[in-house]
PDB file of N, CA and C in Angstrom:
ATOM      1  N   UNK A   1       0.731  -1.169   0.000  1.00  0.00           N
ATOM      2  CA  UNK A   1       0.000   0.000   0.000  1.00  0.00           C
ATOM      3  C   UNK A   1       0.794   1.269   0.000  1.00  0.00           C
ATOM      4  N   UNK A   2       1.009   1.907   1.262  1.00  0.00           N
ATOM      5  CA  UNK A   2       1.611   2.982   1.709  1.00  0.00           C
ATOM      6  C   UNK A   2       3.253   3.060   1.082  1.00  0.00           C
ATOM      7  N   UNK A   3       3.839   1.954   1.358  1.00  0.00           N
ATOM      8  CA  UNK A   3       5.240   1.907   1.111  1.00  0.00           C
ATOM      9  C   UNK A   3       5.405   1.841  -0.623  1.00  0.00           C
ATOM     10  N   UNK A   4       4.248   1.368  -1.065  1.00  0.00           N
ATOM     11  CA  UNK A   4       4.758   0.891  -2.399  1.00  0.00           C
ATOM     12  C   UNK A   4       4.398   2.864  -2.940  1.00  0.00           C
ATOM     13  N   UNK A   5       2.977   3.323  -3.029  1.00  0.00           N
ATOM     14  CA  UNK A   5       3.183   4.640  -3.598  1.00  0.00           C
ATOM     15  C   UNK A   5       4.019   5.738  -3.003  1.00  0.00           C
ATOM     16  N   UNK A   6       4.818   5.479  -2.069  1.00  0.00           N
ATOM     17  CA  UNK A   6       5.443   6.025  -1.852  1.00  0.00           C
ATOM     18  C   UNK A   6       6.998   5.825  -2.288  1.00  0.00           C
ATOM     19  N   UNK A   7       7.408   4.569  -2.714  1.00  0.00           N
ATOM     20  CA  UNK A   7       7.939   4.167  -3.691  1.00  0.00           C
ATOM     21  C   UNK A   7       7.889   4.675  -5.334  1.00  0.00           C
ATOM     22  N   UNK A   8       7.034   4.261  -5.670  1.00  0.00           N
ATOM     23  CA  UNK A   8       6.489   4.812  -6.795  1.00  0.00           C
ATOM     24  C   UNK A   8       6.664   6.671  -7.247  1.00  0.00           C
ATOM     25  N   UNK A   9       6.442   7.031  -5.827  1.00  0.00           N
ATOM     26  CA  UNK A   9       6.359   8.780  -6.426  1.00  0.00           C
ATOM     27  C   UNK A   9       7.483   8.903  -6.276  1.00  0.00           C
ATOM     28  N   UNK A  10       8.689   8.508  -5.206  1.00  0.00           N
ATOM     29  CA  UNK A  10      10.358   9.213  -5.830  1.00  0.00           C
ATOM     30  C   UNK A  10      10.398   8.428  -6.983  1.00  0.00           C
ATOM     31  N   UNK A  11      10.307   7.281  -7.074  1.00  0.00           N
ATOM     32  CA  UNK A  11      11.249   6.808  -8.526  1.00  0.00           C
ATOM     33  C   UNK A  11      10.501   7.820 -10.065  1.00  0.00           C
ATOM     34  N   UNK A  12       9.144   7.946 -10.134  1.00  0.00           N
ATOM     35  CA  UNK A  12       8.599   8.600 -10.813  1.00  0.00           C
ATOM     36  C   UNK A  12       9.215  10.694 -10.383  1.00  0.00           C
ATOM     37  N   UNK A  13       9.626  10.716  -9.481  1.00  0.00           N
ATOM     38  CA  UNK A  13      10.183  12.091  -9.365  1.00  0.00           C
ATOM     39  C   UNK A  13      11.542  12.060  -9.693  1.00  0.00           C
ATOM     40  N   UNK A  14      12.352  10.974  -9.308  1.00  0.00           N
ATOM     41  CA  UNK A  14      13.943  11.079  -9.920  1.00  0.00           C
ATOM     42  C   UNK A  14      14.064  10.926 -11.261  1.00  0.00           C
ATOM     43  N   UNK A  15      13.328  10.243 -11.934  1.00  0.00           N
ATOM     44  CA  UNK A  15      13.162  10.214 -13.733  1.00  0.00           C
ATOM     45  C   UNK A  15      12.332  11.014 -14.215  1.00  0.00           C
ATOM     46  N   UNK A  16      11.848  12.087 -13.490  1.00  0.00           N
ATOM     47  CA  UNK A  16      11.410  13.442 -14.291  1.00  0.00           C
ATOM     48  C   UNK A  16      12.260  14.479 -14.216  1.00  0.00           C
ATOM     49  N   UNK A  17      13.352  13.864 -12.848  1.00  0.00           N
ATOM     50  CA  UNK A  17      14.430  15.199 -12.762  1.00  0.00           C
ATOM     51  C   UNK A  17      15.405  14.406 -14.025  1.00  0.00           C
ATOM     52  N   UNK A  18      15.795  13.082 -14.027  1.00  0.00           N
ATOM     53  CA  UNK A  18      16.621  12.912 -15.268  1.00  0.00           C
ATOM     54  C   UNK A  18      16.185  12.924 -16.458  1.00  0.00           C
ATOM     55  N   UNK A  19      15.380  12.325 -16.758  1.00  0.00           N
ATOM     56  CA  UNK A  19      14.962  12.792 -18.033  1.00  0.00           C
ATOM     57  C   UNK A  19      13.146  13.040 -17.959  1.00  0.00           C
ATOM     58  N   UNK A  20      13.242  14.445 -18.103  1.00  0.00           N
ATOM     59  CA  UNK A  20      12.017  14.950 -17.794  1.00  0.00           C
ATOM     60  C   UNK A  20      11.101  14.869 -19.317  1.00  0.00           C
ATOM     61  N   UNK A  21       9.484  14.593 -19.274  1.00  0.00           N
ATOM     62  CA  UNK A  21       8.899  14.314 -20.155  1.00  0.00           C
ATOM     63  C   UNK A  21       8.795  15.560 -21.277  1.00  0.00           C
ATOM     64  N   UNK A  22       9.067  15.163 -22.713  1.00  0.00           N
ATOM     65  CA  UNK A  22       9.048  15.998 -23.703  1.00  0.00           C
ATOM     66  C   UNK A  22       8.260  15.934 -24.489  1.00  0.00           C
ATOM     67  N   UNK A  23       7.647  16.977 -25.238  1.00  0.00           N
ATOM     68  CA  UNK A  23       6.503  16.399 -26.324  1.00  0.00           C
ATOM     69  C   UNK A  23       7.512  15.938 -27.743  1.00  0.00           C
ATOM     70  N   UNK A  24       7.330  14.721 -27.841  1.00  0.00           N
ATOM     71  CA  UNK A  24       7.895  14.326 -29.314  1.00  0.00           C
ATOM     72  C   UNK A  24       7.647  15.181 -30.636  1.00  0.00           C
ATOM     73  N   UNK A  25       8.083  14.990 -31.618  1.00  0.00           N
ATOM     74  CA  UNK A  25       7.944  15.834 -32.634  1.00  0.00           C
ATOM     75  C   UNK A  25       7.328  14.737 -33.405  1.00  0.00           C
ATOM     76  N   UNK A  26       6.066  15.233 -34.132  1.00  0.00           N
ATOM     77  CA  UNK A  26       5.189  14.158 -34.861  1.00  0.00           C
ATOM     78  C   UNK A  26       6.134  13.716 -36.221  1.00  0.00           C
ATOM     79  N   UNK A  27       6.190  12.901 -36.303  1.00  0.00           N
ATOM     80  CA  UNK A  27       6.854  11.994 -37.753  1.00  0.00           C
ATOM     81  C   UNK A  27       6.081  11.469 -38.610  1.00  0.00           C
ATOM     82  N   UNK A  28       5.294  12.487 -39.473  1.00  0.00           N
ATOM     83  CA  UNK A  28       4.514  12.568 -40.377  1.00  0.00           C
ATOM     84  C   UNK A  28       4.832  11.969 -41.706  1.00  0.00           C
ATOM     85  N   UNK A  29       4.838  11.323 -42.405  1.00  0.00           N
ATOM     86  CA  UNK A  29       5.406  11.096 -43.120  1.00  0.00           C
ATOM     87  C   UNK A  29       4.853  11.249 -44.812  1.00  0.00           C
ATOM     88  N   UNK A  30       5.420  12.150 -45.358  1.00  0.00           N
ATOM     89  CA  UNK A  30       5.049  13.213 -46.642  1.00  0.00           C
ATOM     90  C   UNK A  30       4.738  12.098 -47.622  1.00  0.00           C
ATOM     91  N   UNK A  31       3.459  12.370 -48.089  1.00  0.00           N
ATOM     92  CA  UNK A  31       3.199  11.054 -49.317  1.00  0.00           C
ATOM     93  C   UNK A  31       3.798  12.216 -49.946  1.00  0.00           C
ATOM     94  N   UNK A  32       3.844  10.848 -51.495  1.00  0.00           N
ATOM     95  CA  UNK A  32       4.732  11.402 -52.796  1.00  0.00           C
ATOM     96  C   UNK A  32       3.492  12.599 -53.149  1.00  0.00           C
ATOM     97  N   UNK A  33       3.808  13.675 -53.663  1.00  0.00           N
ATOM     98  CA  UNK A  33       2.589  14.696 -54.411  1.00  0.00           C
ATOM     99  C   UNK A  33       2.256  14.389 -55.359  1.00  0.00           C
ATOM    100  N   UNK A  34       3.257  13.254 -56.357  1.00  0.00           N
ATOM    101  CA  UNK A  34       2.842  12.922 -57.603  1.00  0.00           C
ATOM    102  C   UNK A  34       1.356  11.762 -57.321  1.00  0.00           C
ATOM    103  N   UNK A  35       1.318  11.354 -55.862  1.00  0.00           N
ATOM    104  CA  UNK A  35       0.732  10.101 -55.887  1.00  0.00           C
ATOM    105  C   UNK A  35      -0.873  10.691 -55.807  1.00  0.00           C
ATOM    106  N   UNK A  36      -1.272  10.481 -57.184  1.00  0.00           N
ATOM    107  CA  UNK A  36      -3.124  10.656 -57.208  1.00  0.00           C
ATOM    108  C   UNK A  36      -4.240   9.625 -56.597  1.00  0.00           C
ATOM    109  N   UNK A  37      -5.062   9.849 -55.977  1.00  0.00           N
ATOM    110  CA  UNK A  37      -6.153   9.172 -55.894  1.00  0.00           C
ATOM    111  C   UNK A  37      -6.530   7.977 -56.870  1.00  0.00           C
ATOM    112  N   UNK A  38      -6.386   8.340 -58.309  1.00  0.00           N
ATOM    113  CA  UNK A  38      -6.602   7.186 -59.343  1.00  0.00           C
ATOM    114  C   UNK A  38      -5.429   5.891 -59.165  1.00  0.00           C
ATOM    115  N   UNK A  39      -4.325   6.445 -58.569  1.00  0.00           N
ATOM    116  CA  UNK A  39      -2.720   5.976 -58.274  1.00  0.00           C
ATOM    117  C   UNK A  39      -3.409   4.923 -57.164  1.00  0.00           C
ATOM    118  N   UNK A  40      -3.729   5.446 -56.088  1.00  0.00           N
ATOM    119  CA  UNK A  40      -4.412   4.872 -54.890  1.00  0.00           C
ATOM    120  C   UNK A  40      -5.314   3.671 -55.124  1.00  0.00           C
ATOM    121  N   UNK A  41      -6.353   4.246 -56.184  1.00  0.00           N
ATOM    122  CA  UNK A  41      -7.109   2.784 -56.560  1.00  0.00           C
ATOM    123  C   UNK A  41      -6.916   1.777 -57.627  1.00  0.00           C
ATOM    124  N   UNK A  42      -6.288   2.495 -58.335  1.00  0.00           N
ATOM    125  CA  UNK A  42      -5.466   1.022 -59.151  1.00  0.00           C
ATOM    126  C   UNK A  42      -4.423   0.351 -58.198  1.00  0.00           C
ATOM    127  N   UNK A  43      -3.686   1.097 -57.375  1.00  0.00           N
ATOM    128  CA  UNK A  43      -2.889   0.103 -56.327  1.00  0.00           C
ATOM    129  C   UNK A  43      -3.597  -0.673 -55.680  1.00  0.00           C
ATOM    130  N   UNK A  44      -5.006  -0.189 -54.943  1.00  0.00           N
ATOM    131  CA  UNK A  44      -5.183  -1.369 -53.856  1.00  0.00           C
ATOM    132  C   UNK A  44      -6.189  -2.397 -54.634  1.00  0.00           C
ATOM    133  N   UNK A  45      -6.499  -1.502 -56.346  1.00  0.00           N
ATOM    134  CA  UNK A  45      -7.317  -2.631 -57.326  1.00  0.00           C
ATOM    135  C   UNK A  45      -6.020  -4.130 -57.344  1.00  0.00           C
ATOM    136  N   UNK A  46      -4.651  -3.639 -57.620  1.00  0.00           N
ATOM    137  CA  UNK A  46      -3.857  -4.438 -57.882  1.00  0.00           C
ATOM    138  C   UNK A  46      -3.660  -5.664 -56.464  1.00  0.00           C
ATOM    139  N   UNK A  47      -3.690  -4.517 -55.481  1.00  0.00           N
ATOM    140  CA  UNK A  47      -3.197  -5.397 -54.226  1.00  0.00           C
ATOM    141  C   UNK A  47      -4.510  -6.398 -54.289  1.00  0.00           C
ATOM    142  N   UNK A  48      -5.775  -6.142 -54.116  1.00  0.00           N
ATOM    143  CA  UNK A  48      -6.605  -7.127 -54.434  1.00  0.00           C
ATOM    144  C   UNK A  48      -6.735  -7.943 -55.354  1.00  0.00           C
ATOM    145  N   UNK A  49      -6.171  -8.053 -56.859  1.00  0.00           N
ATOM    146  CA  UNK A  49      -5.690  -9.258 -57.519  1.00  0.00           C
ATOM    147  C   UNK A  49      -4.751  -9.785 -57.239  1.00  0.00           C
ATOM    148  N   UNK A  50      -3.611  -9.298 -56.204  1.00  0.00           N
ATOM    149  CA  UNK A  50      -2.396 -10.073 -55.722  1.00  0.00           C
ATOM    150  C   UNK A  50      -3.105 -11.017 -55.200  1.00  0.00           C
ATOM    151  N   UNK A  51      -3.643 -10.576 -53.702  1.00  0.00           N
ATOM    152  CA  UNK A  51      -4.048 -11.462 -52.934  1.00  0.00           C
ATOM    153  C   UNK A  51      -4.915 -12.527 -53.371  1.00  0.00           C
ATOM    154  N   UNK A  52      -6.330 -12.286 -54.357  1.00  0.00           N
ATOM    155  CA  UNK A  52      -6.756 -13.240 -55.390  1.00  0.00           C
ATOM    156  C   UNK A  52      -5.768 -14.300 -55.522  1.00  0.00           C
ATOM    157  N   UNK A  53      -4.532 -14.109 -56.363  1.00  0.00           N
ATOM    158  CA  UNK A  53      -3.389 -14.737 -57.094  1.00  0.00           C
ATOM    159  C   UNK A  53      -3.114 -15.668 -55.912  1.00  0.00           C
ATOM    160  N   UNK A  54      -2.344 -15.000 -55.200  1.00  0.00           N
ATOM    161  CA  UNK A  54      -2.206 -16.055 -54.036  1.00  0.00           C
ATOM    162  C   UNK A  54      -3.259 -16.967 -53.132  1.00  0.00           C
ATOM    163  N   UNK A  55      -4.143 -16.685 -53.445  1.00  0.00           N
ATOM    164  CA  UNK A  55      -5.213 -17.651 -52.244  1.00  0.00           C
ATOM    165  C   UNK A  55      -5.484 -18.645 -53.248  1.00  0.00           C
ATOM    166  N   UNK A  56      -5.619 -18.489 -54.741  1.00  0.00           N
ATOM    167  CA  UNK A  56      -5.952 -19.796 -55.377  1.00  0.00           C
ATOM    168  C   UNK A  56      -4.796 -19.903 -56.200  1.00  0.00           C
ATOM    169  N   UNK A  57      -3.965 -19.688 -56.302  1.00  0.00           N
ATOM    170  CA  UNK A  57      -2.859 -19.746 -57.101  1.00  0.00           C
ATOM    171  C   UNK A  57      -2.865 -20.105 -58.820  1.00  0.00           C
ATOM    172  N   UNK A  58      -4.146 -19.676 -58.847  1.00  0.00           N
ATOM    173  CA  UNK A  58      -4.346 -19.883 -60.190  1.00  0.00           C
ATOM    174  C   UNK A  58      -3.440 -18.764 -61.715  1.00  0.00           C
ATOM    175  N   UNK A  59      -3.060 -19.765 -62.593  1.00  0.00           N
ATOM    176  CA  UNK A  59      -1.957 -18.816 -63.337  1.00  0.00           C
ATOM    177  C   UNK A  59      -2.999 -17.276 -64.235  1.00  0.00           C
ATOM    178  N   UNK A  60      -3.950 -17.888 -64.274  1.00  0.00           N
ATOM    179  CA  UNK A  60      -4.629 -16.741 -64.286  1.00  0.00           C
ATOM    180  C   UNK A  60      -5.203 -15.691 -63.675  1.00  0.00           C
ATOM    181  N   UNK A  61      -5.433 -15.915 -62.582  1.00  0.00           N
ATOM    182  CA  UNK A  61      -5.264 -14.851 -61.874  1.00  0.00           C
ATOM    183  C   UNK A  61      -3.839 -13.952 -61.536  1.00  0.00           C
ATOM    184  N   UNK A  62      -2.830 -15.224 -61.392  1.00  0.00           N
ATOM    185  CA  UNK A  62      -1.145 -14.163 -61.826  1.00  0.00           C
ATOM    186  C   UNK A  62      -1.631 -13.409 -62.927  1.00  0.00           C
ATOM    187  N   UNK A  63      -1.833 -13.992 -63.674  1.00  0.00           N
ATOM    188  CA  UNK A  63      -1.586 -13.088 -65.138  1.00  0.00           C
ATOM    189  C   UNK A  63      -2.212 -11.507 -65.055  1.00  0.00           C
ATOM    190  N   UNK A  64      -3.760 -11.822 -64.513  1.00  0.00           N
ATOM    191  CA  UNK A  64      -4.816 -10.671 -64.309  1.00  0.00           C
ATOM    192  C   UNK A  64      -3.418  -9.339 -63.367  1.00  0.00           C
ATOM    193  N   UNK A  65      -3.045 -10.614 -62.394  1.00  0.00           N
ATOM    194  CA  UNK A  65      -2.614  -9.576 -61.285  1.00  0.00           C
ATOM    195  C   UNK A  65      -1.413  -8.661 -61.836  1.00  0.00           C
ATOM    196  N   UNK A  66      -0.731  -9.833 -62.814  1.00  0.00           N
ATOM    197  CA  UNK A  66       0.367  -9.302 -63.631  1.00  0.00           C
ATOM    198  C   UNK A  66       0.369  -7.610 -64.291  1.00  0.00           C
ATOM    199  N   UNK A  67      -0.485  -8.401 -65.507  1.00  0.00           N
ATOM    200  CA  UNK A  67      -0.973  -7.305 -66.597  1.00  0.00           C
ATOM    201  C   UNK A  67      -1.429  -6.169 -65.230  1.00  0.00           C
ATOM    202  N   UNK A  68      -1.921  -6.344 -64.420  1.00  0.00           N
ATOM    203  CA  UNK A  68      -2.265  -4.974 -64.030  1.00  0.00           C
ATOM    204  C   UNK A  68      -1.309  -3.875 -62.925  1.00  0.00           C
ATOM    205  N   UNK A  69      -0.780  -4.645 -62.927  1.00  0.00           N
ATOM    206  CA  UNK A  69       0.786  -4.254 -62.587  1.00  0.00           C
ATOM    207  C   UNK A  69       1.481  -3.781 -63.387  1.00  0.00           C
ATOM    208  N   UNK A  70       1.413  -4.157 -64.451  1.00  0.00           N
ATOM    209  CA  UNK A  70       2.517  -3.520 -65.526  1.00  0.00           C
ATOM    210  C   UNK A  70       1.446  -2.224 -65.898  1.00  0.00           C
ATOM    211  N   UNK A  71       0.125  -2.325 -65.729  1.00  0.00           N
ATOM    212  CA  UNK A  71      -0.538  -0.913 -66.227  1.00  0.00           C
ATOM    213  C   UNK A  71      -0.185   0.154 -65.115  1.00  0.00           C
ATOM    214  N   UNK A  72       0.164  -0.291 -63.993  1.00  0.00           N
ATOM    215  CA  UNK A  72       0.045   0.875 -63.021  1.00  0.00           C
ATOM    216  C   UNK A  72       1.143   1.573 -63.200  1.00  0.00           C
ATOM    217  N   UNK A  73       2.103   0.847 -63.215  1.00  0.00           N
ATOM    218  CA  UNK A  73       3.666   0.996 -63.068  1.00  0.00           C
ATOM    219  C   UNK A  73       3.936   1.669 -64.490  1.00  0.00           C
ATOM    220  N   UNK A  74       2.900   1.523 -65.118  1.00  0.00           N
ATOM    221  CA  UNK A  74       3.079   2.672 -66.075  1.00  0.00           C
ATOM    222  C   UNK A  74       2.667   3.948 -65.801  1.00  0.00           C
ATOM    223  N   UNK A  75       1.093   3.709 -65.641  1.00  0.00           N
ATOM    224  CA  UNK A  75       0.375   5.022 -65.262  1.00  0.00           C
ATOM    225  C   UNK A  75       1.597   6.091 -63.783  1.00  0.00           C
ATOM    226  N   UNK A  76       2.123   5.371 -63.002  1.00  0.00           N
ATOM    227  CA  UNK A  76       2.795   5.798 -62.122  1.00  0.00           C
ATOM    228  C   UNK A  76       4.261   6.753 -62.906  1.00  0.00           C
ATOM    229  N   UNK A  77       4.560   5.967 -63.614  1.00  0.00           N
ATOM    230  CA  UNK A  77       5.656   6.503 -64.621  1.00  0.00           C
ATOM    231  C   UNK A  77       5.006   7.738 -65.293  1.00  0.00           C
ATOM    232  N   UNK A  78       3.865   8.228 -65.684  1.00  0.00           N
ATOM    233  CA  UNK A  78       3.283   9.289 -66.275  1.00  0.00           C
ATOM    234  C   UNK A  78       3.141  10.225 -65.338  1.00  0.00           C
ATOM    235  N   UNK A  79       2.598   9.731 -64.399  1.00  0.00           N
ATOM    236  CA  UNK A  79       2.105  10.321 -63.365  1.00  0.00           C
ATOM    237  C   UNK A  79       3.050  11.687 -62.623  1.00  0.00           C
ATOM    238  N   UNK A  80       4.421  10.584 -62.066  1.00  0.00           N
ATOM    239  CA  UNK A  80       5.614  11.299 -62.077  1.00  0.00           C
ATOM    240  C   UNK A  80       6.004  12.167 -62.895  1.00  0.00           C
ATOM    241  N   UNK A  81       6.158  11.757 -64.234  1.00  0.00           N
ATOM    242  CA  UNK A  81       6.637  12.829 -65.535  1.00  0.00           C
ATOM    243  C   UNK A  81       5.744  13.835 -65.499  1.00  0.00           C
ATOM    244  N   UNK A  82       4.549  13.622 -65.163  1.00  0.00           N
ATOM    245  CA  UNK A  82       3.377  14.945 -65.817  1.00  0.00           C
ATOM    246  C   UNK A  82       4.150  15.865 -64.277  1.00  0.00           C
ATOM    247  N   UNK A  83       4.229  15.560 -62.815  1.00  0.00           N
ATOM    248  CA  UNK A  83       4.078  16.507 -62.079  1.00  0.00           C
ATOM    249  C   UNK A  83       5.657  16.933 -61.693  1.00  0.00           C
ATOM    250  N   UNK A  84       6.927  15.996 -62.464  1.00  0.00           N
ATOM    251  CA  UNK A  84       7.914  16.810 -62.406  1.00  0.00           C
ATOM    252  C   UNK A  84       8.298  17.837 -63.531  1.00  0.00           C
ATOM    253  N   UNK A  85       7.556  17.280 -64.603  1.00  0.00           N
ATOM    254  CA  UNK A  85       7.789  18.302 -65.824  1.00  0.00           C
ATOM    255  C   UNK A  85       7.171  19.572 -65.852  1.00  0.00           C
ATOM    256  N   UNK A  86       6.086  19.478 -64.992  1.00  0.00           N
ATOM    257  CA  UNK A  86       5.172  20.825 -64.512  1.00  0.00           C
ATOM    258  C   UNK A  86       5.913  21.771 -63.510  1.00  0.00           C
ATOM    259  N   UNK A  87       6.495  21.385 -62.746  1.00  0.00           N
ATOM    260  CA  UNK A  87       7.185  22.261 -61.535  1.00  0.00           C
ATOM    261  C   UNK A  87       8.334  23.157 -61.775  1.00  0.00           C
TER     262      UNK A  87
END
């Protein structure tokens, strides 16, 4: 009871004199600006034919998941060019 919070409040008072509590600095982390909304749903369109691919492992569904991978990774390649060639 007694002994233990009283325990408790120096050790909690000697580690506020050593290292006293700070507010962290938020670590936000900056999406790409090139990355559009359309970017967003063909990715998680893709991530959902991945996962398809893998639960039945069917070569057609690779393929689906494939081909649409190679469309994004294009569109992403435009995507980039249109908003570094603009700036």
């Amino acid at each position: 009871g007694a002994l233990v919070d009283l325990w408790n409040g120096e050790m909690t008072r000697a580690l506020d004199l050593i290292a006293p509590e700070r507010p962290r600095p938020s670590r936000r982390v900056r999406a790409a600006p090139w990355f559009t909304e359309e970017l967003r749903t063909m990715k998680r369109q893709g991530r959902c034919l991945e996962r398809r691919w893998r639960k039945t492992c069917a070569d057609s569904d690779r393929a689906r998941a494939r081909a649409h991978f190679r469309v994004y990774s294009v569109a992403v390649a435009a995507a980039k060019k249109a908003f570094f060639s603009a700036g």
